[in-house]
PDB file of N, CA and C in Angstrom:
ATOM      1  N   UNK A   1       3.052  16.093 -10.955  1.00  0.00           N
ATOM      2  CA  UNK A   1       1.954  16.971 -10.569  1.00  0.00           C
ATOM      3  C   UNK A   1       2.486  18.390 -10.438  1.00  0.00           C
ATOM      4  N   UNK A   2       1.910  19.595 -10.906  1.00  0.00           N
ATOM      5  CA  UNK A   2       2.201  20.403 -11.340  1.00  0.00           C
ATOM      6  C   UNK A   2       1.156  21.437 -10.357  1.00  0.00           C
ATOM      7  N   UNK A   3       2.316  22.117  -9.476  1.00  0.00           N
ATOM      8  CA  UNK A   3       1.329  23.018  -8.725  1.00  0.00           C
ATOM      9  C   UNK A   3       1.487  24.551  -8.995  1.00  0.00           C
ATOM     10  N   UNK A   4       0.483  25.232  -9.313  1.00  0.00           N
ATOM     11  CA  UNK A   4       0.524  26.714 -10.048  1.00  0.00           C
ATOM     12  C   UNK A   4       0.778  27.295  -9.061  1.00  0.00           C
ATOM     13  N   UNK A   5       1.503  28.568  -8.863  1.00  0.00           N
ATOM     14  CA  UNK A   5       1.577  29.424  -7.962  1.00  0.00           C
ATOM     15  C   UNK A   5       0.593  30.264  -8.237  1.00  0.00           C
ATOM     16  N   UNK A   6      -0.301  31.147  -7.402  1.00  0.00           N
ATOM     17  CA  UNK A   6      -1.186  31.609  -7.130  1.00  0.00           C
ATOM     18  C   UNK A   6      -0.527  33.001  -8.190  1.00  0.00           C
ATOM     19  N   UNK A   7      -1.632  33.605  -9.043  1.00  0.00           N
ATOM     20  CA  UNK A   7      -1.212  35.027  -9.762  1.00  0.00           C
ATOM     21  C   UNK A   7      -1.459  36.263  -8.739  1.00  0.00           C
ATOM     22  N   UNK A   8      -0.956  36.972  -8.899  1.00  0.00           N
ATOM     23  CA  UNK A   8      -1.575  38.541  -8.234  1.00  0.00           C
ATOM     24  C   UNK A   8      -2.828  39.087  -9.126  1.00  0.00           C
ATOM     25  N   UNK A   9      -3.083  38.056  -9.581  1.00  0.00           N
ATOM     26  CA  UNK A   9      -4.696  39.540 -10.524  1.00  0.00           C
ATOM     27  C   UNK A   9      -5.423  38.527  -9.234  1.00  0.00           C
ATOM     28  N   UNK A  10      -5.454  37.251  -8.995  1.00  0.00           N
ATOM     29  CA  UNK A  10      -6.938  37.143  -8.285  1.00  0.00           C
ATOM     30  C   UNK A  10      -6.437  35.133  -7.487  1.00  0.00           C
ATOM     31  N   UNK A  11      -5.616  35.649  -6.716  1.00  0.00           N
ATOM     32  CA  UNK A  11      -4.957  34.709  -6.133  1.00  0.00           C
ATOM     33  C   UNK A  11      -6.008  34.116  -4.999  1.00  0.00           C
ATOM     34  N   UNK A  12      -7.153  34.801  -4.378  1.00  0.00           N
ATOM     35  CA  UNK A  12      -8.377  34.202  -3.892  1.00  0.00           C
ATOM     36  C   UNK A  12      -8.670  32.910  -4.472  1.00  0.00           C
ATOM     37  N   UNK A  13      -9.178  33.489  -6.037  1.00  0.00           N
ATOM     38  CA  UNK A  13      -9.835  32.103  -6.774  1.00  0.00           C
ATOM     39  C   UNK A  13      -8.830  30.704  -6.855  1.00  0.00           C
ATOM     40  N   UNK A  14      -7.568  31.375  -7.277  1.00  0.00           N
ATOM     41  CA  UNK A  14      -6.513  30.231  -7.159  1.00  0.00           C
ATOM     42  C   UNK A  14      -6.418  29.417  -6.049  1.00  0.00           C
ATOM     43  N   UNK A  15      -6.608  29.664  -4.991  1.00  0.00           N
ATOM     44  CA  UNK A  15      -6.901  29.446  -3.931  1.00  0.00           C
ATOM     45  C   UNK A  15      -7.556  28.290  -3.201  1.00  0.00           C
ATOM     46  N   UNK A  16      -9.099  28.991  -4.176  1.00  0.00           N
ATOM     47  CA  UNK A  16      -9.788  28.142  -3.976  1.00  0.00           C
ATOM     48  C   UNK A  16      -9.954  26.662  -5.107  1.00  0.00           C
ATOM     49  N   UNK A  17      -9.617  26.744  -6.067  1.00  0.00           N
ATOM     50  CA  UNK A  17      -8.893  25.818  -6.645  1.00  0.00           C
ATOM     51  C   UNK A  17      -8.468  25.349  -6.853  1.00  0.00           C
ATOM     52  N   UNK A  18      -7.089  25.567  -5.767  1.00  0.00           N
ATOM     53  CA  UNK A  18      -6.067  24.381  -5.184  1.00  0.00           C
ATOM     54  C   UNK A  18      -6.929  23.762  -4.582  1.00  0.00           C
ATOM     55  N   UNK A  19      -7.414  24.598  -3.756  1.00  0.00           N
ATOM     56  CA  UNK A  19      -8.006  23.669  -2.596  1.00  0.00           C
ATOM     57  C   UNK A  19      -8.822  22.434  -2.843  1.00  0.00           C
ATOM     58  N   UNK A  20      -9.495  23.486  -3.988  1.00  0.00           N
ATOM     59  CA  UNK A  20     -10.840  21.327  -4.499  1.00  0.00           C
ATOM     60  C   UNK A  20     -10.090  20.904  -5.199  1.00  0.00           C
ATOM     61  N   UNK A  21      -8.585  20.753  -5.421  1.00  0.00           N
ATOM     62  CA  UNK A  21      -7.945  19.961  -6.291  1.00  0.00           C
ATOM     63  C   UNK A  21      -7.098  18.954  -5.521  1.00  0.00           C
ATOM     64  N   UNK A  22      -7.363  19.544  -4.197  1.00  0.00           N
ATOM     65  CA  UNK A  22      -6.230  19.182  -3.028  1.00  0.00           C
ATOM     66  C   UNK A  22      -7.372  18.522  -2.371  1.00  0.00           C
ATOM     67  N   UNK A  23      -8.289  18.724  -2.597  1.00  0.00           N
ATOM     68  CA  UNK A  23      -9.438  17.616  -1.464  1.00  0.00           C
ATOM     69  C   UNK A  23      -9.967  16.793  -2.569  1.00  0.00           C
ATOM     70  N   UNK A  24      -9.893  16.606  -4.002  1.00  0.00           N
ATOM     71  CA  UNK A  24     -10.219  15.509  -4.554  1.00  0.00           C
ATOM     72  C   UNK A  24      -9.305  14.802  -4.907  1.00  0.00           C
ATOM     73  N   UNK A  25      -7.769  15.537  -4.702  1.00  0.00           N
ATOM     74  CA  UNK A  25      -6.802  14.360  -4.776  1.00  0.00           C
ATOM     75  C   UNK A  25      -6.644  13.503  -3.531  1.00  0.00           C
ATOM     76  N   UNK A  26      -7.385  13.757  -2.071  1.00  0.00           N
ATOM     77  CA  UNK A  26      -6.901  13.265  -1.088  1.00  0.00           C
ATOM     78  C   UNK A  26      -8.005  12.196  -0.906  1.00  0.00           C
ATOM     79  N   UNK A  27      -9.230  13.082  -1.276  1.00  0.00           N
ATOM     80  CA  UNK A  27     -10.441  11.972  -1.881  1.00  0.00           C
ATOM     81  C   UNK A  27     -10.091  11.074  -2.381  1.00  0.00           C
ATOM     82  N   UNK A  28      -9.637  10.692  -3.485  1.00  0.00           N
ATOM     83  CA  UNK A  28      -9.062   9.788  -4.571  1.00  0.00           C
ATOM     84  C   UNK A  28      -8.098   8.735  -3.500  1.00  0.00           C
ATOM     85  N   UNK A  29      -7.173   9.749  -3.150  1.00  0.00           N
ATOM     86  CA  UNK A  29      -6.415   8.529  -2.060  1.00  0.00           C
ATOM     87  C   UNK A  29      -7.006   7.985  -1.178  1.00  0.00           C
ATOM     88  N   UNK A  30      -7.774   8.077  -0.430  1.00  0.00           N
ATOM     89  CA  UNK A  30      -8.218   7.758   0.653  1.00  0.00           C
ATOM     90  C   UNK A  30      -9.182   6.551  -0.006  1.00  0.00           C
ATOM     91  N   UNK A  31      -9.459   6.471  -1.072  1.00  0.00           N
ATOM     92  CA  UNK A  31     -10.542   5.891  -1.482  1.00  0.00           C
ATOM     93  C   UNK A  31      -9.491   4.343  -2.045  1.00  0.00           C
ATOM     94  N   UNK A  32      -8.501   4.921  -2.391  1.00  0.00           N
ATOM     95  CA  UNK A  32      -7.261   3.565  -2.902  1.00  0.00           C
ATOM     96  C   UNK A  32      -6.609   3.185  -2.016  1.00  0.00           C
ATOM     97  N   UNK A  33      -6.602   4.055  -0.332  1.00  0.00           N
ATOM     98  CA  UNK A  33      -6.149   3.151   0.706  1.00  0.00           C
ATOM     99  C   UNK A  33      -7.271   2.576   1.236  1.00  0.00           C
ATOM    100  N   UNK A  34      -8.868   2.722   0.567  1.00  0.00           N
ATOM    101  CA  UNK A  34      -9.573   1.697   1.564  1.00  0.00           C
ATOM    102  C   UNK A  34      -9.763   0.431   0.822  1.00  0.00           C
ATOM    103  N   UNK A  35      -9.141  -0.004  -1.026  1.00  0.00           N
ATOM    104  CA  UNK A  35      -9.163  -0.671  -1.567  1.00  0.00           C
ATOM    105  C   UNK A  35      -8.082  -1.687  -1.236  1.00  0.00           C
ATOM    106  N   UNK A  36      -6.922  -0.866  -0.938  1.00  0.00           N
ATOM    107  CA  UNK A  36      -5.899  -1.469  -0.189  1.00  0.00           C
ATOM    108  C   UNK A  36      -6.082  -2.661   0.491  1.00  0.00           C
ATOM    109  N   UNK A  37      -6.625  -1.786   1.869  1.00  0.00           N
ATOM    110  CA  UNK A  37      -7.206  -2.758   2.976  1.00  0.00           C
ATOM    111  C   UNK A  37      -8.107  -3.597   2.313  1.00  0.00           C
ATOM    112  N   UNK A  38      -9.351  -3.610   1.773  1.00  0.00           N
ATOM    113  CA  UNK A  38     -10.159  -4.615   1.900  1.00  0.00           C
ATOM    114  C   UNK A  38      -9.255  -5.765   0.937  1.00  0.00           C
ATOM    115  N   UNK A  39      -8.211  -5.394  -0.077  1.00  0.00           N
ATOM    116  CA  UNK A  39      -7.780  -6.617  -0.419  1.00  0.00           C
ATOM    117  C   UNK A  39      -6.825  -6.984   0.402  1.00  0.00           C
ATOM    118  N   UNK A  40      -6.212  -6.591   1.343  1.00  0.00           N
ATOM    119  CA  UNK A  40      -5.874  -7.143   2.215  1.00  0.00           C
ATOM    120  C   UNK A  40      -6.159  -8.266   3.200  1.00  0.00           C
ATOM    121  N   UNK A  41      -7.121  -7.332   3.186  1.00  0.00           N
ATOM    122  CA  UNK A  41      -7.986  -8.172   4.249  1.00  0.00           C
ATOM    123  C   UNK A  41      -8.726  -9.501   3.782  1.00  0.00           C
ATOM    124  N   UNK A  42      -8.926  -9.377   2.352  1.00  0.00           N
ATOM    125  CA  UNK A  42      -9.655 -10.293   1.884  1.00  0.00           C
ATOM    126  C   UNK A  42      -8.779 -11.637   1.765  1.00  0.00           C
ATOM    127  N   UNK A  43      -7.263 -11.336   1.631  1.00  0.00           N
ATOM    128  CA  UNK A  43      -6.345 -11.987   1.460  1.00  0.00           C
ATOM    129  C   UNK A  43      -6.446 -12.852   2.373  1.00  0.00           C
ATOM    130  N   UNK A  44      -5.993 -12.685   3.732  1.00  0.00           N
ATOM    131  CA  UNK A  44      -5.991 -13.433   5.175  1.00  0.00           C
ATOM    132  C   UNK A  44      -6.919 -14.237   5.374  1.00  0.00           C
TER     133      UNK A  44
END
């Protein structure tokens, strides 16, 4: 995973583009640790 350093013409927008890249990657995880659990759980 490849994280850009922010440019000086307009490091705002970059910014904000980490950011929804950084809340749909955590999205994404959060969503494969609740798959986790339920096969876990389903296991027991």
């Amino acid at each position: 995973m490849s994280v850009q350093q922010p440019t000086l013409a307009n490091p705002a927008l970059n910014v904000a583009d980490f950011d929804q890249k950084l809340e749909t990657a955590l999205e994404a995880l959060e969503q494969r640790m609740w798959d986790v659990v339920a096969s876990e759980v389903s296991i027991l």
